[in-house]
C-alpha atoms as a PDB file:
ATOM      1  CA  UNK A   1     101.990 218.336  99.077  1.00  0.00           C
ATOM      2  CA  UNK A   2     100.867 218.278  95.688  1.00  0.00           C
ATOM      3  CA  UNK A   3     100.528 214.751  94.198  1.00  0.00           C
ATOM      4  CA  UNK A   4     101.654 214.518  90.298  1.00  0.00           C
ATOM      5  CA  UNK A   5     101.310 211.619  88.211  1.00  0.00           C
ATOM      6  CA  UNK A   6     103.760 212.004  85.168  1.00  0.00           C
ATOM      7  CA  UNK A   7     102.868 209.184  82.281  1.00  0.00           C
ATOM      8  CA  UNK A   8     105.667 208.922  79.590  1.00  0.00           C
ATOM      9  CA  UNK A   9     107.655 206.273  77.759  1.00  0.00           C
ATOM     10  CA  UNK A  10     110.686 208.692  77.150  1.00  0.00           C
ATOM     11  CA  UNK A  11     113.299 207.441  80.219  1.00  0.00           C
ATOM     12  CA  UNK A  12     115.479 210.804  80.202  1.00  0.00           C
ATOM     13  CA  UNK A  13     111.636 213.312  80.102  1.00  0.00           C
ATOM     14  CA  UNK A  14     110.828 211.291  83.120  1.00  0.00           C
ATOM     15  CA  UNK A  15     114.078 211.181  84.727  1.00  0.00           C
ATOM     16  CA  UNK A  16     113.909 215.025  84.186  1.00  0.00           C
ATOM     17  CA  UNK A  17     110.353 216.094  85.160  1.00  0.00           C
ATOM     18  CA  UNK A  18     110.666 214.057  88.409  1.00  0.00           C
ATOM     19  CA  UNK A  19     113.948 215.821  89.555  1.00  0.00           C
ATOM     20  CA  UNK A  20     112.478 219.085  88.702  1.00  0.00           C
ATOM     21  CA  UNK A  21     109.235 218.565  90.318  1.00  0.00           C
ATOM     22  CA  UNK A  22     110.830 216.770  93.516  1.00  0.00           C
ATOM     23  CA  UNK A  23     112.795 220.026  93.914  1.00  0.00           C
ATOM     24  CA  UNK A  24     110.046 222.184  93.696  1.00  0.00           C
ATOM     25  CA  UNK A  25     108.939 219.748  96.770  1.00  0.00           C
ATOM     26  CA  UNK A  26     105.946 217.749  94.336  1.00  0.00           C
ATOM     27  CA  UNK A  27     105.346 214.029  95.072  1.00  0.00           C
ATOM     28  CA  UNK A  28     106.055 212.580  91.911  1.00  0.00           C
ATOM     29  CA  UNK A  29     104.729 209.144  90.667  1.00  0.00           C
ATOM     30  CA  UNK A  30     105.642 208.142  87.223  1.00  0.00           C
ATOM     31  CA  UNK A  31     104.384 205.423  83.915  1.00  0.00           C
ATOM     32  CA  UNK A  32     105.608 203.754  81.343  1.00  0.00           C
ATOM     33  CA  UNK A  33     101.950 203.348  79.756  1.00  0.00           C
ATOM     34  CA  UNK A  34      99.005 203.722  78.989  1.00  0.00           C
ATOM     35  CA  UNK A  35      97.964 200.559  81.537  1.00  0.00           C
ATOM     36  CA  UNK A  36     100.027 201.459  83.761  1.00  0.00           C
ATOM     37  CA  UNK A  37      99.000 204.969  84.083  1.00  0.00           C
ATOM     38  CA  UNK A  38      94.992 204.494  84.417  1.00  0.00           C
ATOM     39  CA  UNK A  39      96.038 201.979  87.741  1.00  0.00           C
ATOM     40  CA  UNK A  40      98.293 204.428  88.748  1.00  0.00           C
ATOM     41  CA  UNK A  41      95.640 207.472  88.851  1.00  0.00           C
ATOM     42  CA  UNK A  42      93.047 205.071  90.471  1.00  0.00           C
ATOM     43  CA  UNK A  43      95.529 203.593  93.334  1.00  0.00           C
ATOM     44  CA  UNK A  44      97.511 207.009  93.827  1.00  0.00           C
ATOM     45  CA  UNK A  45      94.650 209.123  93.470  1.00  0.00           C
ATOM     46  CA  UNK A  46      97.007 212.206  92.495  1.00  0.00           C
ATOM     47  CA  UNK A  47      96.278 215.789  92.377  1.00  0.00           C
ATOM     48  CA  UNK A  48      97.424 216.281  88.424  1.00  0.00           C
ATOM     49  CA  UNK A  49      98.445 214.259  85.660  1.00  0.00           C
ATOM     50  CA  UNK A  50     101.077 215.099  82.735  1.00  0.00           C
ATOM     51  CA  UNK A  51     100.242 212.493  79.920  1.00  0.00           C
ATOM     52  CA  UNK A  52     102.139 212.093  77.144  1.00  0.00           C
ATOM     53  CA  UNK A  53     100.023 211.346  74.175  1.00  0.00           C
ATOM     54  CA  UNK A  54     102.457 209.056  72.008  1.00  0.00           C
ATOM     55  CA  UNK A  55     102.559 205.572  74.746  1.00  0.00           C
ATOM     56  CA  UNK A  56     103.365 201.911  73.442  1.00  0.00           C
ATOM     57  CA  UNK A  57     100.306 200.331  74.325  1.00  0.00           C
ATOM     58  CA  UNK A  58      97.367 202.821  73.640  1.00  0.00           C
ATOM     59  CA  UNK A  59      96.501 206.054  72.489  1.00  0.00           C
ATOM     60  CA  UNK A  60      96.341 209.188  75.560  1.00  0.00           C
ATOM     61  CA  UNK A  61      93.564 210.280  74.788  1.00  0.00           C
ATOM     62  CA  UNK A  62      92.147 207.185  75.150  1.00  0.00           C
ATOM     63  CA  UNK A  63      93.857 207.638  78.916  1.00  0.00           C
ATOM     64  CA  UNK A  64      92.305 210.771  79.261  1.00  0.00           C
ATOM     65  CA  UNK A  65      88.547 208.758  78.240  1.00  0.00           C
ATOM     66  CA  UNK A  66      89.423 206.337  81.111  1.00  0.00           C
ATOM     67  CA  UNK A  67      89.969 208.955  83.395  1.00  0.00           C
ATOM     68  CA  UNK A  68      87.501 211.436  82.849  1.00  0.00           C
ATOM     69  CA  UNK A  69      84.888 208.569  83.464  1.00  0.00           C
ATOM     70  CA  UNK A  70      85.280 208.957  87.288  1.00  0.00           C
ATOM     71  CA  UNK A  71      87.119 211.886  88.326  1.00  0.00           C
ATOM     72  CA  UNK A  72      88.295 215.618  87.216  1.00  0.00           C
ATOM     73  CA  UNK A  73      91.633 216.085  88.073  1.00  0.00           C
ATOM     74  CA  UNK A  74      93.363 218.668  85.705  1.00  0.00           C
ATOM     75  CA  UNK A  75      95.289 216.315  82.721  1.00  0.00           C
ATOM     76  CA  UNK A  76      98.428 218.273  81.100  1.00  0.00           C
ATOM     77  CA  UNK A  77      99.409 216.434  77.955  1.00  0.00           C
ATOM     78  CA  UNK A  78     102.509 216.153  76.224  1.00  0.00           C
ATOM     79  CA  UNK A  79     102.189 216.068  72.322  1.00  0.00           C
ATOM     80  CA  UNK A  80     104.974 216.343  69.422  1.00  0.00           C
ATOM     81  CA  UNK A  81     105.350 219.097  67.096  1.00  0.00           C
ATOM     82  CA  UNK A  82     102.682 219.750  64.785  1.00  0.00           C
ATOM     83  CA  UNK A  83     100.764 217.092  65.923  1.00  0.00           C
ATOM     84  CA  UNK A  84      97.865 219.946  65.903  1.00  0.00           C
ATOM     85  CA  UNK A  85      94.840 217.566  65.418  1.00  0.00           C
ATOM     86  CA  UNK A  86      96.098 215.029  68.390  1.00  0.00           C
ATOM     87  CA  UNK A  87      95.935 218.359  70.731  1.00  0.00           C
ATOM     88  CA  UNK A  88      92.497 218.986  70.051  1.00  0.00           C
ATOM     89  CA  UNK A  89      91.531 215.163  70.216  1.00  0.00           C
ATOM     90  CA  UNK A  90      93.113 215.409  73.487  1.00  0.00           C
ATOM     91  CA  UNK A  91      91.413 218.794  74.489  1.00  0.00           C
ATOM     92  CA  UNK A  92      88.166 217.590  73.181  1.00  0.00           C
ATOM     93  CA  UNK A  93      88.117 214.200  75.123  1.00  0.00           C
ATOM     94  CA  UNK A  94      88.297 216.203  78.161  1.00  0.00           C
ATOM     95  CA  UNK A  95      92.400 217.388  78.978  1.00  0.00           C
ATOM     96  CA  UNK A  96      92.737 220.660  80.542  1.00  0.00           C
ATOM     97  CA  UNK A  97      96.118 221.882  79.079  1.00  0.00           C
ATOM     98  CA  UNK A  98      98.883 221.284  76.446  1.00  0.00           C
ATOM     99  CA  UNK A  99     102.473 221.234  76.136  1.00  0.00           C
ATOM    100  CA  UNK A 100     104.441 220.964  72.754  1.00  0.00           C
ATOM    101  CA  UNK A 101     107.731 219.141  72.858  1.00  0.00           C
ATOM    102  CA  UNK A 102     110.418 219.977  72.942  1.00  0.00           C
ATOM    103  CA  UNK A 103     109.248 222.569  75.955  1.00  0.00           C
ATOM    104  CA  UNK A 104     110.861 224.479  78.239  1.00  0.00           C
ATOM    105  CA  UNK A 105     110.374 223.424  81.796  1.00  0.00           C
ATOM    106  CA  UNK A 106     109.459 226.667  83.255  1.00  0.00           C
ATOM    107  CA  UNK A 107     106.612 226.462  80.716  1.00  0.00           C
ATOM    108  CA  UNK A 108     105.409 223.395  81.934  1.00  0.00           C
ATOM    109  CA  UNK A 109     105.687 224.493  85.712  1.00  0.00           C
ATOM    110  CA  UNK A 110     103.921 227.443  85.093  1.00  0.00           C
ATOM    111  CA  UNK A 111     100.606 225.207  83.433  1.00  0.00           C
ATOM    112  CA  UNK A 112     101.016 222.784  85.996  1.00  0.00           C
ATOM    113  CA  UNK A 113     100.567 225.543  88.644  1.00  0.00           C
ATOM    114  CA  UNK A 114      98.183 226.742  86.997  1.00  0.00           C
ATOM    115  CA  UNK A 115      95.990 223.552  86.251  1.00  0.00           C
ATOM    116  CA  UNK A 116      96.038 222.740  90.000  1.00  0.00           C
ATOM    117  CA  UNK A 117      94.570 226.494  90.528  1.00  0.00           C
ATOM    118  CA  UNK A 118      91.981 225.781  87.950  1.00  0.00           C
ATOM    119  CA  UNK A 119      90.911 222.850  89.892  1.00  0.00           C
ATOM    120  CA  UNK A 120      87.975 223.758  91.441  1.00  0.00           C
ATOM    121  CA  UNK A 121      87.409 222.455  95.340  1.00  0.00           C
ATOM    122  CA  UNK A 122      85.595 219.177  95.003  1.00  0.00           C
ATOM    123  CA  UNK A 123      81.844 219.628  96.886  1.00  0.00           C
ATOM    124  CA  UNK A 124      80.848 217.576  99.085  1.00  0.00           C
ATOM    125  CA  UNK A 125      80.568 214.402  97.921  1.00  0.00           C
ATOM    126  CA  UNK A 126      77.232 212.365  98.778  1.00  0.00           C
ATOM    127  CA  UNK A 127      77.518 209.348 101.219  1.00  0.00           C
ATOM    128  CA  UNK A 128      74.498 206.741  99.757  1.00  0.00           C
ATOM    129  CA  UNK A 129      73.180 204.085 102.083  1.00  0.00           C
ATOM    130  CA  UNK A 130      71.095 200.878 101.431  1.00  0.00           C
ATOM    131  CA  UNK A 131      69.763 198.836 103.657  1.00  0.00           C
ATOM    132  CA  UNK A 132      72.381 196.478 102.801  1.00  0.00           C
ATOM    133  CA  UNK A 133      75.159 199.014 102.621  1.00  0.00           C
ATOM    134  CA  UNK A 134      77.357 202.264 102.299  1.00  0.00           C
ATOM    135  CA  UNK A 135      78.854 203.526  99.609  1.00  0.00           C
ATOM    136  CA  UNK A 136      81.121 207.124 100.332  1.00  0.00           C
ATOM    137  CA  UNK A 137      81.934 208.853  97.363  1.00  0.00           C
ATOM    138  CA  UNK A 138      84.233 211.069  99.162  1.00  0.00           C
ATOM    139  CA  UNK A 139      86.167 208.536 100.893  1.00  0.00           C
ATOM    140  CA  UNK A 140      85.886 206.157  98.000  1.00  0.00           C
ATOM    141  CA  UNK A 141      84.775 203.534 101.165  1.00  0.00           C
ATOM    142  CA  UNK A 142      81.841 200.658 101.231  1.00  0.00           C
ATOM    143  CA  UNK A 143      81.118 199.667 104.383  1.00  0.00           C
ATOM    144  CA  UNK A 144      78.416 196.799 104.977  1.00  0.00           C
ATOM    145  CA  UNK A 145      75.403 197.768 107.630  1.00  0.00           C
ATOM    146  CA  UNK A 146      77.689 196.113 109.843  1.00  0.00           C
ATOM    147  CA  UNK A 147      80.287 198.267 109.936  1.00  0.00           C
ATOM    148  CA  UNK A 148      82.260 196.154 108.168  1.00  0.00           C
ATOM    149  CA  UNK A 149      84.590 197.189 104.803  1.00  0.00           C
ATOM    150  CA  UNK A 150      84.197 195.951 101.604  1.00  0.00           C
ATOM    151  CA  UNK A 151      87.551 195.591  99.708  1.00  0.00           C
ATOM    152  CA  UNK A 152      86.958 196.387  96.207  1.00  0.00           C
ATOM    153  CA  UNK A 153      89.153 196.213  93.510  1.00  0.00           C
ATOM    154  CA  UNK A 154      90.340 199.337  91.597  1.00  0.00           C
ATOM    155  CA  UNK A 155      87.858 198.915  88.538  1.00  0.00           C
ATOM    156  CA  UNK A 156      85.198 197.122  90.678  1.00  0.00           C
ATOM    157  CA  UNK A 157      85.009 200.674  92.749  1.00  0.00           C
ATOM    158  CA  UNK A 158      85.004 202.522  88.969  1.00  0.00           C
ATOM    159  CA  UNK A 159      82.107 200.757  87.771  1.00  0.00           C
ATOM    160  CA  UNK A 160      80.200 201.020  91.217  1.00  0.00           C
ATOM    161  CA  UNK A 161      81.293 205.122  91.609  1.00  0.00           C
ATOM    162  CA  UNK A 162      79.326 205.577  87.943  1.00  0.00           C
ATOM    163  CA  UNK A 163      76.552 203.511  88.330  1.00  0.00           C
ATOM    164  CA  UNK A 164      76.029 205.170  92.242  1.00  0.00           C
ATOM    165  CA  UNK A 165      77.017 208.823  90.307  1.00  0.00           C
ATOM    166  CA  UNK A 166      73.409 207.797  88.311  1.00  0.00           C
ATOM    167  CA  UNK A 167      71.157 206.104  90.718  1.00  0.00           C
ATOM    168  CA  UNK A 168      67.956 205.185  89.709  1.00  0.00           C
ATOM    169  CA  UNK A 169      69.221 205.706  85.968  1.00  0.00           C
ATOM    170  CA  UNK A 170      70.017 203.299  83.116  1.00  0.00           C
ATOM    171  CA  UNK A 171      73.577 203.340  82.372  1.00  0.00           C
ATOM    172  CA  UNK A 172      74.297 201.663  79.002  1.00  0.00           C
ATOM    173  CA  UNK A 173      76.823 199.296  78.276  1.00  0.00           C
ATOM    174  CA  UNK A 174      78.777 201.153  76.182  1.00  0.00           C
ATOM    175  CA  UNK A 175      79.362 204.219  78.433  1.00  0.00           C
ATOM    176  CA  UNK A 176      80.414 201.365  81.602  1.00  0.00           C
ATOM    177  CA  UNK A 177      82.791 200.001  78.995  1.00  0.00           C
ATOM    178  CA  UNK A 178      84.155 203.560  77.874  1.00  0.00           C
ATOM    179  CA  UNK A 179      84.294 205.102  80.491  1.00  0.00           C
ATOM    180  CA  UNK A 180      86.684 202.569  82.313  1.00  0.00           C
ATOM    181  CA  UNK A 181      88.042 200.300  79.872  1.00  0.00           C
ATOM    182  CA  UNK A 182      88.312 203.242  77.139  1.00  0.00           C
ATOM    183  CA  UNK A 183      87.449 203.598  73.543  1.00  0.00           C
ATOM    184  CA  UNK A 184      88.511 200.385  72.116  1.00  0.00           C
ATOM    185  CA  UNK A 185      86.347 198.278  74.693  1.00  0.00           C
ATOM    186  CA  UNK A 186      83.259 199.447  73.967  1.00  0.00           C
ATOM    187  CA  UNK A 187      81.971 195.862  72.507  1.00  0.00           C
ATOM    188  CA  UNK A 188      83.468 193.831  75.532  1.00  0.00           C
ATOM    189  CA  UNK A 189      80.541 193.351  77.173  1.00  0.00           C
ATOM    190  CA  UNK A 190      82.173 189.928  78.805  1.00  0.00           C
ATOM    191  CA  UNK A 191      83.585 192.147  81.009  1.00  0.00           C
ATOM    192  CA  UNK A 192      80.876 193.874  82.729  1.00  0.00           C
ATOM    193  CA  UNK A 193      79.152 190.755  83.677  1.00  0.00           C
ATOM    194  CA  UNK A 194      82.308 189.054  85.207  1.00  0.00           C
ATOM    195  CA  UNK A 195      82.642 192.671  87.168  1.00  0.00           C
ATOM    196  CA  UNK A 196      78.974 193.305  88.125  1.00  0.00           C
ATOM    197  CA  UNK A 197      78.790 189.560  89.323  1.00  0.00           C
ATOM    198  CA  UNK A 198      81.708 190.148  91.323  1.00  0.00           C
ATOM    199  CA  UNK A 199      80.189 192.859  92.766  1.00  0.00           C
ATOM    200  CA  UNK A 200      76.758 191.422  93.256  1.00  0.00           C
ATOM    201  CA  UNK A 201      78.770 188.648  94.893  1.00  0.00           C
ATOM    202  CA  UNK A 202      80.398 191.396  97.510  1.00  0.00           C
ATOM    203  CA  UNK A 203      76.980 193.703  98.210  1.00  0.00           C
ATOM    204  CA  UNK A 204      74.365 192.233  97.401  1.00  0.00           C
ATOM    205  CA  UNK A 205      72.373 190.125  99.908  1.00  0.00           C
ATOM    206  CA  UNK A 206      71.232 187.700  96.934  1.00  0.00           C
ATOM    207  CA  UNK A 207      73.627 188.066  94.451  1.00  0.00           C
ATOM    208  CA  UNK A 208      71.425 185.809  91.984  1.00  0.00           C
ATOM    209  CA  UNK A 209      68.583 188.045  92.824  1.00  0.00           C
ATOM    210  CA  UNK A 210      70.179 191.400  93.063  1.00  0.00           C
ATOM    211  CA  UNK A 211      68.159 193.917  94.595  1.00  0.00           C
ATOM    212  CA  UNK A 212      70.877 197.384  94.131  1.00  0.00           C
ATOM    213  CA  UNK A 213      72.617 196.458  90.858  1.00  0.00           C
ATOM    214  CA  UNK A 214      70.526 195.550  88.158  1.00  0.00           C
ATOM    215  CA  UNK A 215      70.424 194.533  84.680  1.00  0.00           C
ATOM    216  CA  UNK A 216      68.430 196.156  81.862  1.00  0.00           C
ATOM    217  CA  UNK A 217      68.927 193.282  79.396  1.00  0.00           C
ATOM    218  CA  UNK A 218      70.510 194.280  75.898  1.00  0.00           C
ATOM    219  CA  UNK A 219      70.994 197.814  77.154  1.00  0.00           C
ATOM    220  CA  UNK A 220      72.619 198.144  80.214  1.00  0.00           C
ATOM    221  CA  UNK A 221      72.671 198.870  84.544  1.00  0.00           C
ATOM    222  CA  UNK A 222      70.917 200.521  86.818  1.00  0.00           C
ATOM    223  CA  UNK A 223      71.968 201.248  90.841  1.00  0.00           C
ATOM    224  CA  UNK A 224      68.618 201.320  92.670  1.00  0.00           C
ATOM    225  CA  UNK A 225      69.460 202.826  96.697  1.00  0.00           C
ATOM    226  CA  UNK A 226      66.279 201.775  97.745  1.00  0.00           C
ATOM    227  CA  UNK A 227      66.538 198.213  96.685  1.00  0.00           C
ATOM    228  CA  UNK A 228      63.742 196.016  94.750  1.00  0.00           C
ATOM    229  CA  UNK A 229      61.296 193.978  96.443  1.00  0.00           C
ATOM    230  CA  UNK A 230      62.657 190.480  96.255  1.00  0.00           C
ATOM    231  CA  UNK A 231      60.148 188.193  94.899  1.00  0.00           C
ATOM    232  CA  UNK A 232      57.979 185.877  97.275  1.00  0.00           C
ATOM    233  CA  UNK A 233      59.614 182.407  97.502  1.00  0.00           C
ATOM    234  CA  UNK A 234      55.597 181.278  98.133  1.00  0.00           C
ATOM    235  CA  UNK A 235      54.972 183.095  94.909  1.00  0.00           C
ATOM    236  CA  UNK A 236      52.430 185.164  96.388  1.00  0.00           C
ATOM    237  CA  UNK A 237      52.525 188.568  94.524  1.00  0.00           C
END
């Protein structure tokens, strides 16, 4: 069964798109917000979102930023009339599809069929293993050499999925903070330390000397698979 994810602030367009889709035997999720939507697409992992671009609390396409940083599931947006230049924004920041309201359901059924189409079969996603640990891209697992799982939170698993995505490469501040905080975060760099520590703290062996996750000082973070040599308590090089 196809998983959608509608996000929309309008009571009676989500009332409406959830009957409709239910019928049409979808499992339908639904959000208020902005905030609300980007937990919903990382906890309910769904197969297509429709995103309305007008929320409370943030702009969409600052939604669609967010989720484009970690996944490519086909994004539908909803837009008012003649709001021409927030299509393109929205088109541009990486949505696959518009619809202009007031639309006609059939319309939207027919680009949501088609979106899910469009989406391409994931490949196989790469399983990457330390000595310390497993990280399953696929399965979206962690699993310590013991066997053992790692319970991550939603965005600790978001940071760790890009930095694993570009092992062995530098990957700046900025682009962590954009990619899963969105636009307007993009100076916040408080919050990738409290999030890398707390994921130093759950993989790493020595999380004051981390060997995987590292820290290019004043530019960003780097996920090494094959670990750094921990220095030599004896100090012997």
């Amino acid at each position: 069964m196809t998983r959608v994810l509608v996000v929309d602030d309008e009571p009676s367009i989500l009332r409406a798109l959830r009957i409709n889709l239910t019928a049409r035997e979808y499992e339908v999720s639904t959000a208020v917000d902005g905030a609300t939507g980007l937990a919903a697409v990382a906890r309910d992992r769904p197969d297509v979102v429709i995103l309305d671009l007008g929320l409370p609390d943030m702009d969409g396409t600052e939604v669609i930023y967010g989720v484009r940083g970690w996944t490519s599931i086909p994004i539908i947006v909803l837009s008012a009339w003649g709001e021409e230049g927030a299509k393109v924004a929205a088109l541009d920041a990486g949505a696959d599809d518009y619809v202009t309201k007031p639309f006609g359901m059939d319309e939207l059924l027919a680009r949501l069929r088609a979106a899910v189409r469009r989406a391409s079969p994931a490949p196989d996603e790469p399983v990457v293993t330390t000595k310390d640990f497993t990280v399953d891209l696929a399965a979206k697992r962690v699993t310590r050499d013991t066997g053992e799982d790692v319970r991550l939170t939603p965005t600790e698993w978001q940071l760790l999925e890009i930095l694993v995505r570009n092992s062995g490469r530098l990957v700046t501040q900025r682009q962590l903070l954009h990619d899963v905080w969105g636009q307007s975060y993009e100076t916040e760099s408080n919050y990738l330390r409290v999030y890398l520590a707390q994921l130093r703290r759950k993989l790493e062996p020595e999380p004051s000397q981390p060997r995987y996750l590292l820290t290019e000082p004043g530019m960003g973070y780097r996920f090494v698979p094959g670990g750094t040599v921990p220095p030599d308590p004896r100090g012997i090089p």
